[in-house]
C-alpha atoms as a PDB file:
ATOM      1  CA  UNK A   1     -10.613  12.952  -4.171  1.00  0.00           C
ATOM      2  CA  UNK A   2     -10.443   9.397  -4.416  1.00  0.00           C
ATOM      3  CA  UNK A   3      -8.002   7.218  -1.833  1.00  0.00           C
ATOM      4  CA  UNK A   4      -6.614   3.732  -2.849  1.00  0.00           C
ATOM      5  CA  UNK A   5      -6.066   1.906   0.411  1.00  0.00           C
ATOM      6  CA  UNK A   6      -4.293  -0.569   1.335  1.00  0.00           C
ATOM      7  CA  UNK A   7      -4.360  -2.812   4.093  1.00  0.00           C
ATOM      8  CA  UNK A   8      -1.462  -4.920   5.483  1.00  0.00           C
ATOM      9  CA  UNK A   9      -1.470  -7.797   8.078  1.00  0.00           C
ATOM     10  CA  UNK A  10       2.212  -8.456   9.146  1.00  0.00           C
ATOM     11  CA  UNK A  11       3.705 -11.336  10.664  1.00  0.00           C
ATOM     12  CA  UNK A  12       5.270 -10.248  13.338  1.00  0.00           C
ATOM     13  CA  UNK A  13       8.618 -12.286  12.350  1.00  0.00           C
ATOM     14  CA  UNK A  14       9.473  -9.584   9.229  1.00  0.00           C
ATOM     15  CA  UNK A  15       7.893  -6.199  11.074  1.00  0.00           C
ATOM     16  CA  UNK A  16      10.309  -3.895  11.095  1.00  0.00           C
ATOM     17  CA  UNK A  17      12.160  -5.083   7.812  1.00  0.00           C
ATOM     18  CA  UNK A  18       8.816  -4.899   6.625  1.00  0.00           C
ATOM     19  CA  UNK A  19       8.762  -1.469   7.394  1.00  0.00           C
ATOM     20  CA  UNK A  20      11.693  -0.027   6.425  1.00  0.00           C
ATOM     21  CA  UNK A  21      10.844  -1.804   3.280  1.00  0.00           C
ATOM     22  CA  UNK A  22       7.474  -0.221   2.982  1.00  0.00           C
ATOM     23  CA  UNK A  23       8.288   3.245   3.165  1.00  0.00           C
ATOM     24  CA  UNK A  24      10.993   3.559   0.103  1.00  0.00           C
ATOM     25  CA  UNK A  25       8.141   1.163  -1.325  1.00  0.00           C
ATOM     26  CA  UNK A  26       5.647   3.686  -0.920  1.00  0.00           C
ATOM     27  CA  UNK A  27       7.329   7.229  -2.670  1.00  0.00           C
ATOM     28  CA  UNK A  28       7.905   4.582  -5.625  1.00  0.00           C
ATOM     29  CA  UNK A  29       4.216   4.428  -5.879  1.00  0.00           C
ATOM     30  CA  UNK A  30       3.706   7.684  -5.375  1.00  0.00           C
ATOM     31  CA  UNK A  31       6.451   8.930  -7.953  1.00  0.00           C
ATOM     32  CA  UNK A  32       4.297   6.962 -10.742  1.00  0.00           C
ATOM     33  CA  UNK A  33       2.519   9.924 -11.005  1.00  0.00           C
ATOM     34  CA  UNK A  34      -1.308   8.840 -10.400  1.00  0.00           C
ATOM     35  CA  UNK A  35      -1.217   9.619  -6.867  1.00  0.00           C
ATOM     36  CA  UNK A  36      -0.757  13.046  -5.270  1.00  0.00           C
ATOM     37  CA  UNK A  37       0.377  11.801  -1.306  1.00  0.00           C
ATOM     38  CA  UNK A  38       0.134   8.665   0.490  1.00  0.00           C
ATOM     39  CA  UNK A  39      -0.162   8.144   4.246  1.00  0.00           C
ATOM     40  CA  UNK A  40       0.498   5.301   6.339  1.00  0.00           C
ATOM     41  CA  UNK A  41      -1.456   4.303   9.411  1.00  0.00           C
ATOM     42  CA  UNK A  42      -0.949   1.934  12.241  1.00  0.00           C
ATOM     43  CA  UNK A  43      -3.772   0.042  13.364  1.00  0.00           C
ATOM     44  CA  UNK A  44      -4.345  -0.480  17.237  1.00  0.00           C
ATOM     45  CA  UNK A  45      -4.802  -4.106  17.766  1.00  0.00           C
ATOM     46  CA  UNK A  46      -2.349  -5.892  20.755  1.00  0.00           C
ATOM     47  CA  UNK A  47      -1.686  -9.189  18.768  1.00  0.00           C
ATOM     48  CA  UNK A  48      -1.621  -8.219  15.206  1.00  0.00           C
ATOM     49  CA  UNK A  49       0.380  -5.638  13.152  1.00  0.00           C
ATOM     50  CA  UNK A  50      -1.592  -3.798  10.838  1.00  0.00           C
ATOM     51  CA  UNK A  51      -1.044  -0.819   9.049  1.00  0.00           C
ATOM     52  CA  UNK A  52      -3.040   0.725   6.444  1.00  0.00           C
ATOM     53  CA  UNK A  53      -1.955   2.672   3.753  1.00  0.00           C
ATOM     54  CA  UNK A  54      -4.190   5.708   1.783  1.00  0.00           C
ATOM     55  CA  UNK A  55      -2.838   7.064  -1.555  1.00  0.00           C
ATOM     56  CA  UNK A  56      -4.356   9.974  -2.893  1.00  0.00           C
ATOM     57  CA  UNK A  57      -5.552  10.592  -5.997  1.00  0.00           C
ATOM     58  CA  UNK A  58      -7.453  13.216  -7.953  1.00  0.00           C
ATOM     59  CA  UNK A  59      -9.472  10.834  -9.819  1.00  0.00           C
ATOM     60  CA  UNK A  60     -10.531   6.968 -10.275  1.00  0.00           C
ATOM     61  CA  UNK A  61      -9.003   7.276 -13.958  1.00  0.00           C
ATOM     62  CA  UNK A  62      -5.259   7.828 -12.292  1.00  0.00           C
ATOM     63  CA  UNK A  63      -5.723   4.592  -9.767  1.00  0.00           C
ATOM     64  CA  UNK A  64      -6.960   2.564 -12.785  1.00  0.00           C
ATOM     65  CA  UNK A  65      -4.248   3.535 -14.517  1.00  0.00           C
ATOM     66  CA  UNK A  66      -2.222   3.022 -11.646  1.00  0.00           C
ATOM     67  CA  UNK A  67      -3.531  -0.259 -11.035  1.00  0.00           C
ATOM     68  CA  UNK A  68      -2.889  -1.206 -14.752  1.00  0.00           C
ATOM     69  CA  UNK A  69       0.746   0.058 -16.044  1.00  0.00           C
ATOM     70  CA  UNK A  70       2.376  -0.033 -12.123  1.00  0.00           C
ATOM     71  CA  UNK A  71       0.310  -2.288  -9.198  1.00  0.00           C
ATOM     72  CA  UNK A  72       1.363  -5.491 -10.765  1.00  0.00           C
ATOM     73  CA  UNK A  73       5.204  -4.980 -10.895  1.00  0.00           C
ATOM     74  CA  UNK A  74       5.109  -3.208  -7.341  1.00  0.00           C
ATOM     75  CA  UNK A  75       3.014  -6.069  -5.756  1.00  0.00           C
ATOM     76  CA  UNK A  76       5.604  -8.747  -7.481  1.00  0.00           C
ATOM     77  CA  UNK A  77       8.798  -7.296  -5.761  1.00  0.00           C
ATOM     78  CA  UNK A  78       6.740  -7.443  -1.935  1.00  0.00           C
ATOM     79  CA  UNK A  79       5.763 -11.103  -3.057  1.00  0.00           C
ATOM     80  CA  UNK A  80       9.337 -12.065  -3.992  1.00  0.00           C
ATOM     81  CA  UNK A  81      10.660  -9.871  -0.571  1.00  0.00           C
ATOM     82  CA  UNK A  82       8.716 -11.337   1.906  1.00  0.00           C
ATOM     83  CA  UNK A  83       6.811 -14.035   0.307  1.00  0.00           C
ATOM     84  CA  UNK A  84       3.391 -15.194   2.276  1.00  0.00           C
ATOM     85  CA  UNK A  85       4.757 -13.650   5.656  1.00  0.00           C
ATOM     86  CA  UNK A  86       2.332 -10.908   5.413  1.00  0.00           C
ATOM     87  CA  UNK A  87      -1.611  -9.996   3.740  1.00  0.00           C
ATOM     88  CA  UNK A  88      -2.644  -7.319   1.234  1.00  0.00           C
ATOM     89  CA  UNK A  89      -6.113  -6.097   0.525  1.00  0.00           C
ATOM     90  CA  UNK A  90      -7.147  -3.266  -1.248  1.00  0.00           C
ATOM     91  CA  UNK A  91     -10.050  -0.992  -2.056  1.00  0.00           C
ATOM     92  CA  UNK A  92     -11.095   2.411  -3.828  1.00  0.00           C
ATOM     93  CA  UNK A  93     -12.599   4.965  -1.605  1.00  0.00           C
ATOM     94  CA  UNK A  94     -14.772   8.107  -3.221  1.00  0.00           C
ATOM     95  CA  UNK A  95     -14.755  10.613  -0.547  1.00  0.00           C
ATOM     96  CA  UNK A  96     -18.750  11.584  -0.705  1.00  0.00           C
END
């Protein structure tokens, strides 16, 4: 199993149409086809909004694919949404 994670730092101005962005955003990754789930996860922290997002994969070939043919147009239409109101960064987890 491999996760592609995501991790978001929000500005607290665009939260919740953030989120109610993020969600319909999410199934679209997932109905690529490279990932099998994905869960979303709110981290504890009083003056920040973070959430963190793991998509689920059977194997690094589907998130490079992923990455290739699909992250760049999906990562475009957040830019162009909500512009540099909120923080991205990502990373490939191998569950040992």
């Amino acid at each position: 199993m491999i996760i592609y994670e995501v991790n978001l730092d929000v500005d607290k101005e665009i939260a919740k149409d953030f989120e109610t962005w993020l969600k319909p955003h999410m199934q679209e990754v997932v109905s690529c086809g490279h990932f099998e789930k994905a869960l979303s996860y709110q981290v504890e922290d009083p003056i920040k909004i973070l959430w963190t997002i793991h998509y689920h994969a059977k194997n690094r070939s589907l998130v490079e694919t992923y990455l290739e043919e699909h992250a760049p147009r999906l990562r475009e239409e957040g830019l162009k949404k909500f512009g540099k109101k909120f923080r991205a960064t990502r990373r490939i987890l191998k569950q040992l």
